[in-house]
C-alpha atoms as a PDB file:
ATOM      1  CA  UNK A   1      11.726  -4.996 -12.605  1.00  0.00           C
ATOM      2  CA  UNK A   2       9.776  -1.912 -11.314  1.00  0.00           C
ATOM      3  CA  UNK A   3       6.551  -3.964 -10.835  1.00  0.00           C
ATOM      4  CA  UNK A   4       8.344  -6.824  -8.995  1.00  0.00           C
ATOM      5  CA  UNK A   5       9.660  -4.358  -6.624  1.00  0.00           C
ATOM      6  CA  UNK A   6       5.984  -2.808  -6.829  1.00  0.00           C
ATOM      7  CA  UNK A   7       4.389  -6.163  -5.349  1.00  0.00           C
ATOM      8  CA  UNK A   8       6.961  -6.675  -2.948  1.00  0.00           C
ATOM      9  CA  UNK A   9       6.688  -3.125  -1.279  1.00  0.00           C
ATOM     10  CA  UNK A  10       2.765  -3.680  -1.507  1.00  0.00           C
ATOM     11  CA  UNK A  11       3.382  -6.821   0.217  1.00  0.00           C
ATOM     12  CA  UNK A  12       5.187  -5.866   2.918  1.00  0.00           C
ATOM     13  CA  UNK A  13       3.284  -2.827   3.311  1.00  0.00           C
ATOM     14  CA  UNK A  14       0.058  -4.694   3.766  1.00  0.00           C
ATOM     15  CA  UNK A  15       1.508  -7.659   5.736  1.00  0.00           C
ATOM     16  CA  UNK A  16       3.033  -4.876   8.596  1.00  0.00           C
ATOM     17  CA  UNK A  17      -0.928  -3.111   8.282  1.00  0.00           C
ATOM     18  CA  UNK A  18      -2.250  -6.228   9.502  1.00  0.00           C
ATOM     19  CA  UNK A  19       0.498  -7.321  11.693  1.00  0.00           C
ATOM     20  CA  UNK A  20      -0.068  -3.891  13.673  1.00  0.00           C
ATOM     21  CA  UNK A  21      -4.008  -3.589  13.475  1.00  0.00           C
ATOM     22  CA  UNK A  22      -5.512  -4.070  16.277  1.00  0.00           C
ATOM     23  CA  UNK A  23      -8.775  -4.498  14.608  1.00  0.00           C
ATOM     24  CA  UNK A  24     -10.718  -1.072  15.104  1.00  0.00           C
ATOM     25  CA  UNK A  25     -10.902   1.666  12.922  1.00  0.00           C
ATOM     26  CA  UNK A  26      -8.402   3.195  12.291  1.00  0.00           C
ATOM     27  CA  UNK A  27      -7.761   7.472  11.946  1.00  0.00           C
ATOM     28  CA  UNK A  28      -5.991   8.035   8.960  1.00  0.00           C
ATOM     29  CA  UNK A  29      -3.389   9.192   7.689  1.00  0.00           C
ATOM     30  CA  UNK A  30      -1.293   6.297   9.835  1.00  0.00           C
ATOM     31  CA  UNK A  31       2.251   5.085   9.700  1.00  0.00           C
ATOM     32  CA  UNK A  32       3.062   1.758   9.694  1.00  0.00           C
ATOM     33  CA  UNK A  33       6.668   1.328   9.296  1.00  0.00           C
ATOM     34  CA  UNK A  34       7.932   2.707   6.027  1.00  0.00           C
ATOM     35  CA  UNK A  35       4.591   3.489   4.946  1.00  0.00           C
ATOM     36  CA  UNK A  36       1.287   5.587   4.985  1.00  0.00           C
ATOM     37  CA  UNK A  37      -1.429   4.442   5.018  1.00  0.00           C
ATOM     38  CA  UNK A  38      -3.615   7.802   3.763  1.00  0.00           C
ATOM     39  CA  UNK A  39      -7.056   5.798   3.316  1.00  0.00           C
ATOM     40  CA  UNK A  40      -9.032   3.147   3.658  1.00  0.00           C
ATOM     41  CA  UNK A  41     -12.690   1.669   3.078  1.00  0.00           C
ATOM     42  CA  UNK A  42     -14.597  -1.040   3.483  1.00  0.00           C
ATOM     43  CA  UNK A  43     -15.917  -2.512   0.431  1.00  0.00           C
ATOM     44  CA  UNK A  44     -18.618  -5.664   0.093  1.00  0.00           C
ATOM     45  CA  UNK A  45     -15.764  -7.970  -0.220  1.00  0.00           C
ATOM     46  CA  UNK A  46     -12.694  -6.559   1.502  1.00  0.00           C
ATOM     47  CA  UNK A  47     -10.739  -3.434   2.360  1.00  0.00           C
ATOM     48  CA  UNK A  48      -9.069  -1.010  -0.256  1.00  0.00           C
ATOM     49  CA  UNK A  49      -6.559   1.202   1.393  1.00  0.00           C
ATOM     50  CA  UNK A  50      -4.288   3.673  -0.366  1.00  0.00           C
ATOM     51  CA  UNK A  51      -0.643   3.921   0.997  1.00  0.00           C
ATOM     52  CA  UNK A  52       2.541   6.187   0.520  1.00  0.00           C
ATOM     53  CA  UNK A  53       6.175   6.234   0.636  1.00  0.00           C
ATOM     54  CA  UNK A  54       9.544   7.436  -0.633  1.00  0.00           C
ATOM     55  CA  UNK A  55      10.821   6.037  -3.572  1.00  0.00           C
ATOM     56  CA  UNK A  56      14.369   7.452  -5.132  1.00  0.00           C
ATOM     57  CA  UNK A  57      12.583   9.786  -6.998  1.00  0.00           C
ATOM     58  CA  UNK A  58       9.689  10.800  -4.732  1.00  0.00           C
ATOM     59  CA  UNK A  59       6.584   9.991  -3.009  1.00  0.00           C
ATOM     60  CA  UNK A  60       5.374   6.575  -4.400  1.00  0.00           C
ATOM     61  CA  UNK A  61       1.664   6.159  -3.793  1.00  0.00           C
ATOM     62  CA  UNK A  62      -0.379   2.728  -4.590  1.00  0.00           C
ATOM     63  CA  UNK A  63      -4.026   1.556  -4.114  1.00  0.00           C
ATOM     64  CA  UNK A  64      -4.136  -1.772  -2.851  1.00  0.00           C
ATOM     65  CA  UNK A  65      -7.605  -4.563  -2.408  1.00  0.00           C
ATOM     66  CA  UNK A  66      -7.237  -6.825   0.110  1.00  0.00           C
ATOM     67  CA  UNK A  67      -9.842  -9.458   0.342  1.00  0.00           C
ATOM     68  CA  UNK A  68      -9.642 -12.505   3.027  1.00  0.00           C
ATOM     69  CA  UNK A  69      -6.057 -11.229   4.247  1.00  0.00           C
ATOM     70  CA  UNK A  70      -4.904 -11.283   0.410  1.00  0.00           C
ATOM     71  CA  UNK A  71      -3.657  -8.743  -1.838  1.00  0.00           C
ATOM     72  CA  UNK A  72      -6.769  -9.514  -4.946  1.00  0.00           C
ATOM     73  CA  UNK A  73      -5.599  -6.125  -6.926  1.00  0.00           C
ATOM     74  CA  UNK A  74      -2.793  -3.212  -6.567  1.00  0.00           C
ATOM     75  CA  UNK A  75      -2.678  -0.059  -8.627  1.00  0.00           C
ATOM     76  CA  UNK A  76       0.625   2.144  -8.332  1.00  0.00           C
ATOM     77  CA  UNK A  77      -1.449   5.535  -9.043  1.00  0.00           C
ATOM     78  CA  UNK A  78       1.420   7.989  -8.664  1.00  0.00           C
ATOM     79  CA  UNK A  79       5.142   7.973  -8.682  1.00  0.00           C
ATOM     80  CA  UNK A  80       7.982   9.909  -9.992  1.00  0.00           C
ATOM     81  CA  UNK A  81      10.708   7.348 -10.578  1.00  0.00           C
ATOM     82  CA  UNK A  82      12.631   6.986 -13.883  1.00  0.00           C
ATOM     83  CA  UNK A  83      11.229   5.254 -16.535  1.00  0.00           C
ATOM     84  CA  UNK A  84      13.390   1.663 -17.425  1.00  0.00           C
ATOM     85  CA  UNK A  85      15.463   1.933 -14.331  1.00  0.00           C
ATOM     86  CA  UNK A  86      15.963  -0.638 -12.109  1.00  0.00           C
END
């Protein structure tokens, strides 16, 4: 269940990042919405940015790859929610 609600926040995150961009770089950190978006860089393919926000626990922070406007990868690197809940 956690990983389901993982790729929607991811998705959402990243759809309301491009909805917003206006297509030049961007200073980070940078709210958008709900979430921070704390880094990004270009790679040869795409854009890897690393967001934040609050889960029920804590901060939730993910990495996510984002090649031709679509999520390819997503990594949630740090969180502090309870294991098998939800």
């Amino acid at each position: 269940m956690f990983k389901k609600i993982a790729i929607a926040l991811v998705l959402v995150f990243t759809l309301t990042l491009f909805a917003c961009d206006s297509g030049s770089k961007v200073e980070y950190p940078k709210k958008y919405g709900i979430v921070d978006v704390v880094a990004g860089e270009e790679t040869k393919t795409g854009v890897k940015l690393t967001l934040e926000t609050d889960g029920f626990g804590g901060t939730i922070k993910a990495e996510v790859t984002v090649v031709d406007g679509k999520i390819v990868d997503y990594d949630v690197i740090e969180n502090s929610e309870s294991a098998g809940w939800g």
